[in-house]
C-alpha atoms as a PDB file:
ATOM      1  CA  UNK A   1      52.214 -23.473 -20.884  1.00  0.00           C
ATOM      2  CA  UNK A   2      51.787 -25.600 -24.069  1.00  0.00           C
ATOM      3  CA  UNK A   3      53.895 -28.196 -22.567  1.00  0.00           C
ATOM      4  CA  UNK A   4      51.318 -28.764 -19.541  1.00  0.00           C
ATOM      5  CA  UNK A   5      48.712 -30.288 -21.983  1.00  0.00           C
ATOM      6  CA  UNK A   6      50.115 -33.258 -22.163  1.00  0.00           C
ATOM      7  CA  UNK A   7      49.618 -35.479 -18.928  1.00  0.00           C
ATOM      8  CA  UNK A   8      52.007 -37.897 -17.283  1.00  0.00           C
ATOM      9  CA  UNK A   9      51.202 -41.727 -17.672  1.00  0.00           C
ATOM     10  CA  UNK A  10      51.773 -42.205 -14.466  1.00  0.00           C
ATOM     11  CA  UNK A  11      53.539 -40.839 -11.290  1.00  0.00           C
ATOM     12  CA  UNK A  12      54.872 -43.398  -9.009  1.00  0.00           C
ATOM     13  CA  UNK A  13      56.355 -43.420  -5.417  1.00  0.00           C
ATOM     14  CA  UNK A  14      58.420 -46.658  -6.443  1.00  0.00           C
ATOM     15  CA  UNK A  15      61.451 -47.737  -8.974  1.00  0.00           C
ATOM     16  CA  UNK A  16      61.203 -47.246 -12.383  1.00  0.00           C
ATOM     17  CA  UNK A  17      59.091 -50.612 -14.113  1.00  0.00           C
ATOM     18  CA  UNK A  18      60.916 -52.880 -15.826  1.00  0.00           C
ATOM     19  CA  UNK A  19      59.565 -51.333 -19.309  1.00  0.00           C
ATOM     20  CA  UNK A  20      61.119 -47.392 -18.760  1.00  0.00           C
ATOM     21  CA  UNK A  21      64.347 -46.026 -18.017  1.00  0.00           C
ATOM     22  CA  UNK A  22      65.685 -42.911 -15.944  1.00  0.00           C
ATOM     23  CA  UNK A  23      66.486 -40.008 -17.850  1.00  0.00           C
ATOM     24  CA  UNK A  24      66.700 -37.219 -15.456  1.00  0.00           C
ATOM     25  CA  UNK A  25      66.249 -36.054 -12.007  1.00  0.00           C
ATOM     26  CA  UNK A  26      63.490 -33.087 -11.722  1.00  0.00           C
ATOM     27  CA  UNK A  27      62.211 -31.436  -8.492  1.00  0.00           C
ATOM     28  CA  UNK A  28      59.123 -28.845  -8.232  1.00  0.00           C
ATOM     29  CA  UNK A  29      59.074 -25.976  -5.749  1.00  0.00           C
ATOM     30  CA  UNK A  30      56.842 -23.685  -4.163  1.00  0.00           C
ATOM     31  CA  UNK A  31      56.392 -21.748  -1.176  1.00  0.00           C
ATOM     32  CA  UNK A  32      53.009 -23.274   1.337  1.00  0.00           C
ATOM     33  CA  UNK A  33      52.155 -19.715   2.924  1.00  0.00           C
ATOM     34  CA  UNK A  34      51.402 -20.402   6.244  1.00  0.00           C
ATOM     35  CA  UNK A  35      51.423 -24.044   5.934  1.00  0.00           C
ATOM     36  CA  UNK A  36      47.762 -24.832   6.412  1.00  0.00           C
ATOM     37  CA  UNK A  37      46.216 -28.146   4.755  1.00  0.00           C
ATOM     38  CA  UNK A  38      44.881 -25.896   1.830  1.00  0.00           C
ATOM     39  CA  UNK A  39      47.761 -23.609   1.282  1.00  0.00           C
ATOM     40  CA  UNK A  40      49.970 -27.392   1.325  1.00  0.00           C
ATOM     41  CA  UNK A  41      47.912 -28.952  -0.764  1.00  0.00           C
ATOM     42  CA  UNK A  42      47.955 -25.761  -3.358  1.00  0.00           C
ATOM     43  CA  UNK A  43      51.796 -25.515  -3.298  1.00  0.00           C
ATOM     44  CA  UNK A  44      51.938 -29.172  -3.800  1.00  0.00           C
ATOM     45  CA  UNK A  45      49.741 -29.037  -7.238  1.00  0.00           C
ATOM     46  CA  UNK A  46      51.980 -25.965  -8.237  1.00  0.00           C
ATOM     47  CA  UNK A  47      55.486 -27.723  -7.588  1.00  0.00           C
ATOM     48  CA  UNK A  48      54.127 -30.967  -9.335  1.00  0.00           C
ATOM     49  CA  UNK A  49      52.977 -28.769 -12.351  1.00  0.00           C
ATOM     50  CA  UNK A  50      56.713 -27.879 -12.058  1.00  0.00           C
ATOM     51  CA  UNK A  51      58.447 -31.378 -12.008  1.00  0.00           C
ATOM     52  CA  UNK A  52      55.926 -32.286 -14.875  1.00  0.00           C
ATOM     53  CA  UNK A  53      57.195 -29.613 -17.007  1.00  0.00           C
ATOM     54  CA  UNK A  54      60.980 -30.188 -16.463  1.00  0.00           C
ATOM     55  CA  UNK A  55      60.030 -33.896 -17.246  1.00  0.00           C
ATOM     56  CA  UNK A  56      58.557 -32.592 -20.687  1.00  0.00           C
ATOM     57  CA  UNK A  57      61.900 -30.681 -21.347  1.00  0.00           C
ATOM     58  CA  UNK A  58      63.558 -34.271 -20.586  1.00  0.00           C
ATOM     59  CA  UNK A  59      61.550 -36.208 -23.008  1.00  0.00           C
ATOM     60  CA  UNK A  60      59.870 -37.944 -20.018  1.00  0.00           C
ATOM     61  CA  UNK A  61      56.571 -39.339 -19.967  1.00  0.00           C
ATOM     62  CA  UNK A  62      55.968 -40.223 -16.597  1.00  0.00           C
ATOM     63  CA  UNK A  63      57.868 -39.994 -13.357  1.00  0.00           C
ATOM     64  CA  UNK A  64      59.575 -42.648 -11.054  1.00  0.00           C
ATOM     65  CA  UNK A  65      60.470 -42.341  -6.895  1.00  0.00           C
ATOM     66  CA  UNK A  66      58.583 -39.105  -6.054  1.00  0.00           C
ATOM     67  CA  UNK A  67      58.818 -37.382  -3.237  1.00  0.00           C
ATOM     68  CA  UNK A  68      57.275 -34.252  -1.261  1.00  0.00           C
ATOM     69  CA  UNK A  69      59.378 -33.178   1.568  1.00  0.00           C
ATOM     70  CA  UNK A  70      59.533 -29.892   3.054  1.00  0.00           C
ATOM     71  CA  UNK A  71      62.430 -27.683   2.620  1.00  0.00           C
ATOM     72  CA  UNK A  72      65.058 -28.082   5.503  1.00  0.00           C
ATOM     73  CA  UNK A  73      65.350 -25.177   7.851  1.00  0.00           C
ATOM     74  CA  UNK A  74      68.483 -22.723   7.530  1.00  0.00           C
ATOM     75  CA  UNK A  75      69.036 -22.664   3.874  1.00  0.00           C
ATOM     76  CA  UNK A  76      69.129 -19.635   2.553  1.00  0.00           C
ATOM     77  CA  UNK A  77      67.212 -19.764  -0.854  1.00  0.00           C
ATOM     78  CA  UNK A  78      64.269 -21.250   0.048  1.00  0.00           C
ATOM     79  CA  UNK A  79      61.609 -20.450   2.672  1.00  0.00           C
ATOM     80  CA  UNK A  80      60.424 -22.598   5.448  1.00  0.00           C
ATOM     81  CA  UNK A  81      57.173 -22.787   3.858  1.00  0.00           C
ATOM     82  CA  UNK A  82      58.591 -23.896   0.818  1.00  0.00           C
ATOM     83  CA  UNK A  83      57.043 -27.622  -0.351  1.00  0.00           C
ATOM     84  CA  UNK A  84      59.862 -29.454  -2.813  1.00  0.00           C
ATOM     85  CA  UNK A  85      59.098 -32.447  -4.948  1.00  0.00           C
ATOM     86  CA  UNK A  86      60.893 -34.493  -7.255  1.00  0.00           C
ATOM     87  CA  UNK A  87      61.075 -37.927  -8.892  1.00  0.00           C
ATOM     88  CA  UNK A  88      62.968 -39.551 -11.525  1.00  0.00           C
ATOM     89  CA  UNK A  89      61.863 -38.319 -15.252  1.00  0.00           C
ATOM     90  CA  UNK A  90      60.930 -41.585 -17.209  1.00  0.00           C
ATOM     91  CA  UNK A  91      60.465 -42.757 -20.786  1.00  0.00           C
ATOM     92  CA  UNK A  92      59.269 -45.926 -22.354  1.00  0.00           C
ATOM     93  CA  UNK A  93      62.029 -48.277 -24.053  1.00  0.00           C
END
């Protein structure tokens, strides 16, 4: 959990700026429950805390064209409760 400490500069729903470039893909997932506003909005915070931490692994320090989408019905690994993000890992040139 050491790696959680430090915070992202910035996560974006847009490109990368000018100023960074890509060094990774990185998703976050975690299962909703029942899928009520509360139990989304908790899985959310958990798969962010997720993407965050694979960014850290990446040497990112912020994170480019995030997403939250719900996982598509019929696959086999993942619930249909399940709440997946991801985004670009970034770092400053």
């Amino acid at each position: 959990m050491g790696l959680l400490k430090r915070k992202p500069e910035f996560i974006i729903t847009g490109q990368t700026p000018d100023d960074y470039v890509p060094i990774g893909i990185v998703t976050g997932i975690a299962n909703a429950g029942t899928l009520g506003k509360d139990e989304i909005r908790s899985a959310i915070e958990k798969a962010q805390k997720d993407l965050w931490s694979e960014a850290i692994k990446l040497g990112g320090t912020a994170i480019s064209n995030y997403r939250i989408s719900r996982a598509p019905s019929g696959n086999a690994s993942l619930s249909a409760q399940s709440i997946i993000v991801y985004g670009d890992a970034i770092k400053k040139v």
